[in-house]
C-alpha atoms as a PDB file:
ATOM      1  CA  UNK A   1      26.953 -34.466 -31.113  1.00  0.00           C
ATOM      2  CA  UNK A   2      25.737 -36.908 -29.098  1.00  0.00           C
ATOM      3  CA  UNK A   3      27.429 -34.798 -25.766  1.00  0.00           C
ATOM      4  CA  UNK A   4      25.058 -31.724 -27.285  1.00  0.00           C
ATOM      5  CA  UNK A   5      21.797 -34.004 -27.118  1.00  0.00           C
ATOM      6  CA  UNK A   6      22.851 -35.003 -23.136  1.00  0.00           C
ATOM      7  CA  UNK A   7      23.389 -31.090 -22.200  1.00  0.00           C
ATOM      8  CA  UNK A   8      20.011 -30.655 -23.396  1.00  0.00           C
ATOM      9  CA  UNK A   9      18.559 -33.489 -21.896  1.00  0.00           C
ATOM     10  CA  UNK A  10      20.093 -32.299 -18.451  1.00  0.00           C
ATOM     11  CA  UNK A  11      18.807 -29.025 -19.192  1.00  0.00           C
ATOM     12  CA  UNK A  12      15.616 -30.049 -19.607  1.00  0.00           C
ATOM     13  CA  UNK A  13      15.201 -32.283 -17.068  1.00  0.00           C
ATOM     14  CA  UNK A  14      16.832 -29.367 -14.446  1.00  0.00           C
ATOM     15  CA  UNK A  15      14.061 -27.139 -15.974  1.00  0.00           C
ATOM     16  CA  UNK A  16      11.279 -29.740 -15.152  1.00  0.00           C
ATOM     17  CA  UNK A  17      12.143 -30.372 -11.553  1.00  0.00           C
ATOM     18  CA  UNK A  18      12.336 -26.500 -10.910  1.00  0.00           C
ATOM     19  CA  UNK A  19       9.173 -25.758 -12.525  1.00  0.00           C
ATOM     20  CA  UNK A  20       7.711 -28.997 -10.220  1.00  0.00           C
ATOM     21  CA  UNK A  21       9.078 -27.061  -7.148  1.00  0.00           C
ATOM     22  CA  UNK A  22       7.827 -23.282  -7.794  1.00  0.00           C
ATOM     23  CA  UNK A  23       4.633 -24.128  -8.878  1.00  0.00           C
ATOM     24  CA  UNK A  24       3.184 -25.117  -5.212  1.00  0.00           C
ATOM     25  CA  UNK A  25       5.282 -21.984  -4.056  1.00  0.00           C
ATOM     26  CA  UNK A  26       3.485 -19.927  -6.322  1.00  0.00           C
ATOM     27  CA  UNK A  27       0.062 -21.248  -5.492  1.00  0.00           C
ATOM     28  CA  UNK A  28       0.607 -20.621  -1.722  1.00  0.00           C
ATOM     29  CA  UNK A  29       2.217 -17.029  -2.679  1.00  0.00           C
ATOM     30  CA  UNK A  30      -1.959 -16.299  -3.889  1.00  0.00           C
ATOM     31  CA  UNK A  31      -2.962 -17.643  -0.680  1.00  0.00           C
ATOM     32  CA  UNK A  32      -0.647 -15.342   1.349  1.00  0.00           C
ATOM     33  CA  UNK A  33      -1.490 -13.066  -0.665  1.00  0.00           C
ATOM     34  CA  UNK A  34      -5.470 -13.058   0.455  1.00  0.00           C
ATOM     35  CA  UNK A  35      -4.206 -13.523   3.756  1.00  0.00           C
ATOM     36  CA  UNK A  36      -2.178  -9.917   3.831  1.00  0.00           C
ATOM     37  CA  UNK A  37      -5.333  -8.523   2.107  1.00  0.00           C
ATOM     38  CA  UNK A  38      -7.405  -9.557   5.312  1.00  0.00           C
ATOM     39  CA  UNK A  39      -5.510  -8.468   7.958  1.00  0.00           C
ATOM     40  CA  UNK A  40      -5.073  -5.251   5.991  1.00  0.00           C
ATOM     41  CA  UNK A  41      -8.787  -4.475   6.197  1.00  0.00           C
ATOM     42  CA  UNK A  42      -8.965  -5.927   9.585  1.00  0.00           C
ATOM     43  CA  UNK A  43      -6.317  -3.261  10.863  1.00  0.00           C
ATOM     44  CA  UNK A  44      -8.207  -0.499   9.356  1.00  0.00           C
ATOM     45  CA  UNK A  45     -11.450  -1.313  10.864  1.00  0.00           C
ATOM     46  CA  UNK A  46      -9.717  -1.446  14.459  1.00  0.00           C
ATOM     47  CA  UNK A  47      -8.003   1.842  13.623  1.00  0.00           C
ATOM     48  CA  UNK A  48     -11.547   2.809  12.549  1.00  0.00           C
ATOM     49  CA  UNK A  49     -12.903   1.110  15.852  1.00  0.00           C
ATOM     50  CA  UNK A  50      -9.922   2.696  17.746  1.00  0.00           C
ATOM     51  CA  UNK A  51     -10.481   6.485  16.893  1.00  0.00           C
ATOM     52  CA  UNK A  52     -14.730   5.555  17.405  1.00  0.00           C
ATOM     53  CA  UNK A  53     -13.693   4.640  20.764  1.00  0.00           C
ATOM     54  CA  UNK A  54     -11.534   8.030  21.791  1.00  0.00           C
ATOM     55  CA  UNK A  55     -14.520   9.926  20.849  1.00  0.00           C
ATOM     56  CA  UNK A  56     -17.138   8.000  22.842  1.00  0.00           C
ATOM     57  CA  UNK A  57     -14.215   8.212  25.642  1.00  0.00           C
ATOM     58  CA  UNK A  58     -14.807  12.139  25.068  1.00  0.00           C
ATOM     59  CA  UNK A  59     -18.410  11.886  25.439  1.00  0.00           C
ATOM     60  CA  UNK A  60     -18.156   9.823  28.875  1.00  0.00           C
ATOM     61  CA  UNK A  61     -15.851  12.225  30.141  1.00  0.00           C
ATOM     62  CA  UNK A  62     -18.191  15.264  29.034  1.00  0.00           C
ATOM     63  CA  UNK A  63     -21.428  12.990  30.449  1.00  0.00           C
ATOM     64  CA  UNK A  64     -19.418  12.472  33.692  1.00  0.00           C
ATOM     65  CA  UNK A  65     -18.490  16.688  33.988  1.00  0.00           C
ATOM     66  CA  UNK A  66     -22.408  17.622  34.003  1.00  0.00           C
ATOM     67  CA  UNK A  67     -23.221  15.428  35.849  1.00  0.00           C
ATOM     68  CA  UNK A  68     -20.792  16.404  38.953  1.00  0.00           C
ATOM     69  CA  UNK A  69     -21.771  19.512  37.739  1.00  0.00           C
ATOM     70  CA  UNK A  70     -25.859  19.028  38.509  1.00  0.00           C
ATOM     71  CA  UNK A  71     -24.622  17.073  41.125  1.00  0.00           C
ATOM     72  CA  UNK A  72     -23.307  20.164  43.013  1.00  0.00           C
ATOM     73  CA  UNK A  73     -25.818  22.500  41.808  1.00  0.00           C
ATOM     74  CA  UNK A  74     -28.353  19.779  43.388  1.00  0.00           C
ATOM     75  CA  UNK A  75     -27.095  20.018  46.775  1.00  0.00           C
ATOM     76  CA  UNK A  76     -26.806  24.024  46.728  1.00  0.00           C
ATOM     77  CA  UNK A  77     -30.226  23.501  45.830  1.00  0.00           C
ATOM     78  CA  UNK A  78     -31.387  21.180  48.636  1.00  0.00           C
ATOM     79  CA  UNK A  79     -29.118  23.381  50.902  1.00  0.00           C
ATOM     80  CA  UNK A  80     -31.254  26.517  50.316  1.00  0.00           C
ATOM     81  CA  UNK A  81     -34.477  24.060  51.063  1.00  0.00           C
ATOM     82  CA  UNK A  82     -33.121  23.264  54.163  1.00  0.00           C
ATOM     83  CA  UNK A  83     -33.175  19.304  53.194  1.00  0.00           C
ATOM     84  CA  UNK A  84     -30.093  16.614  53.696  1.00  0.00           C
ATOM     85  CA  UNK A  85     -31.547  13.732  52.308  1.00  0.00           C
ATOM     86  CA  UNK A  86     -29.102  12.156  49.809  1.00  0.00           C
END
């Protein structure tokens, strides 16, 4: 009987100790956790960031076309005045 009372007593004592050691692991487990959450939202606003800049890269480029466009259509212009001032 007396064997019975020290298995449980080990038992016990082994359930302690690993309850001592996963708590703090649990605890940090929330603050990963938060972390993953953060970086989640932080990669979604650069994707959002990301496709904001392709279309402003879209608008630049369209900017830049009419502008070589008027450009040319400036000097024809100037051309048919007879002025080379640039």
């Amino acid at each position: 009987m007396l064997v019975l009372w020290v298995w449980i007593a080990v038992v016990v004592v082994a359930l302690i100790i690993m309850g001592s050691a996963v708590l703090p692991v649990l605890g940090r487990l929330a603050g990963l956790r938060r972390a993953a959450l953060k970086l989640q939202r932080r990669q979604e606003e650069a994707m959002r960031l990301q496709q904001r800049a392709a279309v402003l890269e879209q608008t630049v480029l369209g900017v830049q076309e009419r502008a070589e466009i008027m450009q040319g259509r400036l000097e024809t212009i100037q051309a048919g005045l007879g002025k080379d001032d640039r």
